[in-house]
C-alpha atoms as a PDB file:
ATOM      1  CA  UNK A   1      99.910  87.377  91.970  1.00  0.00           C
ATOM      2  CA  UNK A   2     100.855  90.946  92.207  1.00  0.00           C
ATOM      3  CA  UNK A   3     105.077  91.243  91.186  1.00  0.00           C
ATOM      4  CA  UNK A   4     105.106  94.763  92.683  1.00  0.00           C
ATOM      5  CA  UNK A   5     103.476  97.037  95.405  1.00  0.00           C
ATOM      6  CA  UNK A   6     104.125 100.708  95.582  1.00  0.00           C
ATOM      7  CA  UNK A   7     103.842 102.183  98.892  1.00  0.00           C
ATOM      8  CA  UNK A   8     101.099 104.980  98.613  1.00  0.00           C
ATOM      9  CA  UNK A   9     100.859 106.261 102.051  1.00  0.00           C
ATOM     10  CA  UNK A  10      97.261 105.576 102.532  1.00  0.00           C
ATOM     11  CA  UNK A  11      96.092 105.467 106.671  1.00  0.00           C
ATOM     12  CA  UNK A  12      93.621 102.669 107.463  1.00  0.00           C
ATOM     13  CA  UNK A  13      91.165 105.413 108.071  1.00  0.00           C
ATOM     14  CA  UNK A  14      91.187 106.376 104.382  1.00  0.00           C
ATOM     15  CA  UNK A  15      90.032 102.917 103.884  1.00  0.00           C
ATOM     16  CA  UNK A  16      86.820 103.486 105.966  1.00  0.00           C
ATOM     17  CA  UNK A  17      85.670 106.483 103.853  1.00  0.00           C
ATOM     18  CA  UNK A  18      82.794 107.163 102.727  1.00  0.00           C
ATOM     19  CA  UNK A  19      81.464 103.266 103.718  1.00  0.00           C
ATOM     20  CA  UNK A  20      82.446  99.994 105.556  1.00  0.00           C
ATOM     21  CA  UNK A  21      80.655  96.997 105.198  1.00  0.00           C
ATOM     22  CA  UNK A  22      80.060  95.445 108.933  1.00  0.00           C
ATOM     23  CA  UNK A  23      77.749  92.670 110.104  1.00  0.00           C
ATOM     24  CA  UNK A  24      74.247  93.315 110.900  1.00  0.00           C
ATOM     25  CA  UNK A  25      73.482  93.468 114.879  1.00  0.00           C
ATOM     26  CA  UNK A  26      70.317  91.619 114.223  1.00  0.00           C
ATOM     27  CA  UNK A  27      71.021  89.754 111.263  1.00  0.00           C
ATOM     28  CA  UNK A  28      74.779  88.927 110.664  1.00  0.00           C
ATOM     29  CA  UNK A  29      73.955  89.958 107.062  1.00  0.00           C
ATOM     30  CA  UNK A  30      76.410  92.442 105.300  1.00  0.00           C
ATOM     31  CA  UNK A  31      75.516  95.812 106.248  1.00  0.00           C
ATOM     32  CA  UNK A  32      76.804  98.940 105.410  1.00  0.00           C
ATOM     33  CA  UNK A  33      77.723 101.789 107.198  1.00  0.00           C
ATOM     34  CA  UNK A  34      78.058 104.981 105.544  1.00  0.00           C
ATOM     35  CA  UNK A  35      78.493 108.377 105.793  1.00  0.00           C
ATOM     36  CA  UNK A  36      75.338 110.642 105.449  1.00  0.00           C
ATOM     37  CA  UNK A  37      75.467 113.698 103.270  1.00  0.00           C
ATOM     38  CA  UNK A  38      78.542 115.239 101.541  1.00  0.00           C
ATOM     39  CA  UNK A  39      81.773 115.727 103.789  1.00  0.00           C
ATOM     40  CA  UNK A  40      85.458 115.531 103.460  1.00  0.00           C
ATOM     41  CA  UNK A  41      87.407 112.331 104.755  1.00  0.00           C
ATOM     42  CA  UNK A  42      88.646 113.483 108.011  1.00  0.00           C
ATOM     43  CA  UNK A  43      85.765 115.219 109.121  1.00  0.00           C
ATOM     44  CA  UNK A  44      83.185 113.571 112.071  1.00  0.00           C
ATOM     45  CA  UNK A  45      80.690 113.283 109.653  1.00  0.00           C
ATOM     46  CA  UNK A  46      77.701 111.468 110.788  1.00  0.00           C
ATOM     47  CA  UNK A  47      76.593 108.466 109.880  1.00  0.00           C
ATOM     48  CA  UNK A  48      73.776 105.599 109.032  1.00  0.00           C
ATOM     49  CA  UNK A  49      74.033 101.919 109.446  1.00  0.00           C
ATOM     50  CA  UNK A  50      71.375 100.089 107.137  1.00  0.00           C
ATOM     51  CA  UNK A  51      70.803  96.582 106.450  1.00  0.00           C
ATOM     52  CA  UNK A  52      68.913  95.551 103.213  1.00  0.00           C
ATOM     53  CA  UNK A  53      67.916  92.330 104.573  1.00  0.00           C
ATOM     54  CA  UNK A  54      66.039  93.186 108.170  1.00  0.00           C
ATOM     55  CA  UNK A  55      65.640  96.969 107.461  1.00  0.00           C
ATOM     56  CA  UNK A  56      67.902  97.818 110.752  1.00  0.00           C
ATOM     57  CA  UNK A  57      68.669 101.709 110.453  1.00  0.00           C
ATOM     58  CA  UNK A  58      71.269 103.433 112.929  1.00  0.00           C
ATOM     59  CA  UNK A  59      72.491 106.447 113.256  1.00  0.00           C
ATOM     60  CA  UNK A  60      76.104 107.596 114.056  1.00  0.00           C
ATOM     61  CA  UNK A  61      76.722 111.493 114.911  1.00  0.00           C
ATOM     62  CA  UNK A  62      79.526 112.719 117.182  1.00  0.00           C
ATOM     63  CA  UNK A  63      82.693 115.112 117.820  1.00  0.00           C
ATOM     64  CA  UNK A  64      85.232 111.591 118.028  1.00  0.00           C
ATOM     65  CA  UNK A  65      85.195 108.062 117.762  1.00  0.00           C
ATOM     66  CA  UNK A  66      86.653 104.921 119.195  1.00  0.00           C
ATOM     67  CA  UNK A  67      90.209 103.963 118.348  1.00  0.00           C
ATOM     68  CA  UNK A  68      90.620 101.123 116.165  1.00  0.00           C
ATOM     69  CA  UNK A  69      92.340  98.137 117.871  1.00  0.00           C
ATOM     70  CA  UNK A  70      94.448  95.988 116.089  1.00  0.00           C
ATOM     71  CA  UNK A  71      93.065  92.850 117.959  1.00  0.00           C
ATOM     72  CA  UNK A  72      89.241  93.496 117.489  1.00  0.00           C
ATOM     73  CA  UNK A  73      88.276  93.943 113.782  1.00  0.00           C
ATOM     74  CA  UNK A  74      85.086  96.208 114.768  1.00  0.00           C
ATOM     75  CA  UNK A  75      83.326  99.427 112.938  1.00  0.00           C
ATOM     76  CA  UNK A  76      84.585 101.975 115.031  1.00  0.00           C
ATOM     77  CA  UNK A  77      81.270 104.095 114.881  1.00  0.00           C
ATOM     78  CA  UNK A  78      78.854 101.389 115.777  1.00  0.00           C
ATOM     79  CA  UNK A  79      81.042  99.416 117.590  1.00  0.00           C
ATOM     80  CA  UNK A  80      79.920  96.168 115.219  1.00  0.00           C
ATOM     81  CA  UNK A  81      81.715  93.810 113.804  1.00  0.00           C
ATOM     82  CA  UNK A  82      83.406  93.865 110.101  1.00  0.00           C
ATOM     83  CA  UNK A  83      81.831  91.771 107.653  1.00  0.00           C
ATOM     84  CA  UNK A  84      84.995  91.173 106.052  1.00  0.00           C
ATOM     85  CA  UNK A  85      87.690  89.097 108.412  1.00  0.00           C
ATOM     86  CA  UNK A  86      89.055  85.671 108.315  1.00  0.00           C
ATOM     87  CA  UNK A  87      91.406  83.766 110.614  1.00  0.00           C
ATOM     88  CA  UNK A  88      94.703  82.791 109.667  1.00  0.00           C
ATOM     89  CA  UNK A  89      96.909  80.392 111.000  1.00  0.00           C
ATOM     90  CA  UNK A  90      99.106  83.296 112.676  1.00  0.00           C
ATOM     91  CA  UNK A  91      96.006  85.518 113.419  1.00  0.00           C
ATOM     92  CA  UNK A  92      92.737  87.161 111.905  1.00  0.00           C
ATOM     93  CA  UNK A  93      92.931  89.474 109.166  1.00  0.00           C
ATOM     94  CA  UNK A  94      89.834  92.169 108.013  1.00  0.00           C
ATOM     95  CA  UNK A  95      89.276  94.818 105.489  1.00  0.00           C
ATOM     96  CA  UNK A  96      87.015  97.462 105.668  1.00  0.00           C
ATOM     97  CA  UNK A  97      85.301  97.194 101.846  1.00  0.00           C
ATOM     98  CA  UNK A  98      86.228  95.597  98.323  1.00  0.00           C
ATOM     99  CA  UNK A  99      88.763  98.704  97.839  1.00  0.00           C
ATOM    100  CA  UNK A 100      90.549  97.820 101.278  1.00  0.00           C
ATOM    101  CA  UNK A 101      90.362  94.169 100.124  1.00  0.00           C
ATOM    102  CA  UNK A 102      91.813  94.859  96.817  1.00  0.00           C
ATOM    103  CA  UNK A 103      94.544  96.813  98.392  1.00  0.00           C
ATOM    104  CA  UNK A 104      95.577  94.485 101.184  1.00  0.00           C
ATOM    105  CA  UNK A 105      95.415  91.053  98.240  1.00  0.00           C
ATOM    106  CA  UNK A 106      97.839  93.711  96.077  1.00  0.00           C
ATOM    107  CA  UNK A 107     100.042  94.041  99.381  1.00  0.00           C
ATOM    108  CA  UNK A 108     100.307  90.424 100.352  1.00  0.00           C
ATOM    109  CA  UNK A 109     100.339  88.997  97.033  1.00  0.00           C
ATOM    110  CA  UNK A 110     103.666  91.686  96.099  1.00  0.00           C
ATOM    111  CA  UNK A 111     107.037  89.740  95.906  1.00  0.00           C
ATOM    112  CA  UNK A 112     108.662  93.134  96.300  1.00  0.00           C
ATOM    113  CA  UNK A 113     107.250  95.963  98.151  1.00  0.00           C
ATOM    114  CA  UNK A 114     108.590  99.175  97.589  1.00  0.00           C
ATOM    115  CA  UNK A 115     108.722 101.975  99.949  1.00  0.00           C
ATOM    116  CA  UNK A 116     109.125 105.360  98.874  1.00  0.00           C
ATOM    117  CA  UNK A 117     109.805 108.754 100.623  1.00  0.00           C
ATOM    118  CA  UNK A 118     106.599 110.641 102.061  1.00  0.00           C
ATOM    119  CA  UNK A 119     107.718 114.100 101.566  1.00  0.00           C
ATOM    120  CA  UNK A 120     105.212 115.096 104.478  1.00  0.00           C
ATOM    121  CA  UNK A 121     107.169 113.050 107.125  1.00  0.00           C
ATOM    122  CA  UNK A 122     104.671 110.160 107.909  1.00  0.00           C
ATOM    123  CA  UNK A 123     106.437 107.313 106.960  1.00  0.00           C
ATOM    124  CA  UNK A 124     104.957 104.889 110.111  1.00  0.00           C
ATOM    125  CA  UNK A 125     101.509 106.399 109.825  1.00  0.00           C
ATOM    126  CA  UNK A 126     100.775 104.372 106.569  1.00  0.00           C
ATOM    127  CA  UNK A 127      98.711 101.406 106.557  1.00  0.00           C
ATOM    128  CA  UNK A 128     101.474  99.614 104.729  1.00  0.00           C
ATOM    129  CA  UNK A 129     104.113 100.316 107.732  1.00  0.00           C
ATOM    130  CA  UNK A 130     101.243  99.604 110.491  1.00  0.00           C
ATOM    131  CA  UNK A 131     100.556  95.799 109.024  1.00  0.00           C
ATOM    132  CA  UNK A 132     101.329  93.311 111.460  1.00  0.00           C
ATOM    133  CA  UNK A 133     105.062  91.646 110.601  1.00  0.00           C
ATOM    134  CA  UNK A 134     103.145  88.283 110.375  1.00  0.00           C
ATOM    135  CA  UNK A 135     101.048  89.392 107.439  1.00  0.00           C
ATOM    136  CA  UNK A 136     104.166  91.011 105.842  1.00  0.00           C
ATOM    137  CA  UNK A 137     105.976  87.514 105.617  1.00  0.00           C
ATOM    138  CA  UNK A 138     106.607  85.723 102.520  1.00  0.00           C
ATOM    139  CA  UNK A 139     105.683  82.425 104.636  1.00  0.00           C
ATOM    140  CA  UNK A 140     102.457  83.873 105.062  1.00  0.00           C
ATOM    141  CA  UNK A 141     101.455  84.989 101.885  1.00  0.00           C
ATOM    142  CA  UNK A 142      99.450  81.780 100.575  1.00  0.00           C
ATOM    143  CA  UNK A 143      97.878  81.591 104.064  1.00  0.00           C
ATOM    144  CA  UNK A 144      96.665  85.043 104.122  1.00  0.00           C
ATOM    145  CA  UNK A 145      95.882  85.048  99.969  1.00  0.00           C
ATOM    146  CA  UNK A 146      93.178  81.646 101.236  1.00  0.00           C
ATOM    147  CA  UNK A 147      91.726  84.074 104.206  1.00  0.00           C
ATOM    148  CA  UNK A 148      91.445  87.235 101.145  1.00  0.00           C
ATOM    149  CA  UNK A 149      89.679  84.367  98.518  1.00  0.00           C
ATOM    150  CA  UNK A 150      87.489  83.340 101.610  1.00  0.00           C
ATOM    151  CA  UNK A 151      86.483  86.820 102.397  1.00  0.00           C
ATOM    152  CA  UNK A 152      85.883  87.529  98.878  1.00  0.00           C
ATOM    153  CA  UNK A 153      83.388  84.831  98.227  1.00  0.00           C
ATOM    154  CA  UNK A 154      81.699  85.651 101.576  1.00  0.00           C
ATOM    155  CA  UNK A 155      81.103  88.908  99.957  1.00  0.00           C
ATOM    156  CA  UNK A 156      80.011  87.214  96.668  1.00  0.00           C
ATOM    157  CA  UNK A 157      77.510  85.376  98.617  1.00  0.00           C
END
């Protein structure tokens, strides 16, 4: 149990730089998809899908990309699913990688979460302010700390 979170403005989209780890079209292993070559976040840099286990290779290179929905936990390149999501009893929860997973058990598992002053005037852009209001409940927490421990050892596996 985490006794304090400190808001660091982080966007969701930082969390899906430079790799996400989605399920495999063919295989519903964990595959990865990563950016190819050396870019800065925020850039359409293209990008390969590869799974270790069937040897499926994709490739991902365009001016935009789809806009995350908060209702469909998909790779918004590929258009595949996350590896990482679990259901809850109030809804389904997903995280991009380990780091995102990290992050969001350090949010939930907070008693007090502190939010500080973004000096660049993007207070609601954060991932923090975006979270649904069911995840940010304390009646939630042990719920959504069982779906984090499930999606952990599905990662392990």
């Amino acid at each position: 149990m985490h006794p304090r979170f400190r808001e660091d403005h982080r966007r969701f989209t930082s969390f899906a730089w430079p790799r996400i780890l989605v399920e495999c079209p063919a295989c519903r292993a964990c595959a990865v998809d990563e950016v190819v070559g050396v870019h800065r976040p925020g850039d359409f840099a293209p990008r390969r899908l590869v799974c270790a286990r069937c040897g499926l290779h994709r490739r991902w290179s365009a001016n935009g990309y789809s806009v995350r929905s908060a209702r469909a936990p998909v790779d918004d390149f590929f258009g595949v699913p996350l590896y990482l999501r679990a259901r809850c009893r109030r809804g389904e929860i997903w995280a991009f990688d380990e780091a995102h997973l990290d992050w969001l058990e350090r949010f939930v598992g907070a008693r007090i979460r502190e939010r500080r002053f973004d000096p660049y005037g993007c207070d609601n852009r954060s991932a923090a302010s975006r979270m649904p209001a069911w995840i940010k409940m304390a009646s939630s927490r042990d719920d959504v700390l069982r779906a984090i421990a499930t999606m952990r050892e599905r990662l392990a596996a």
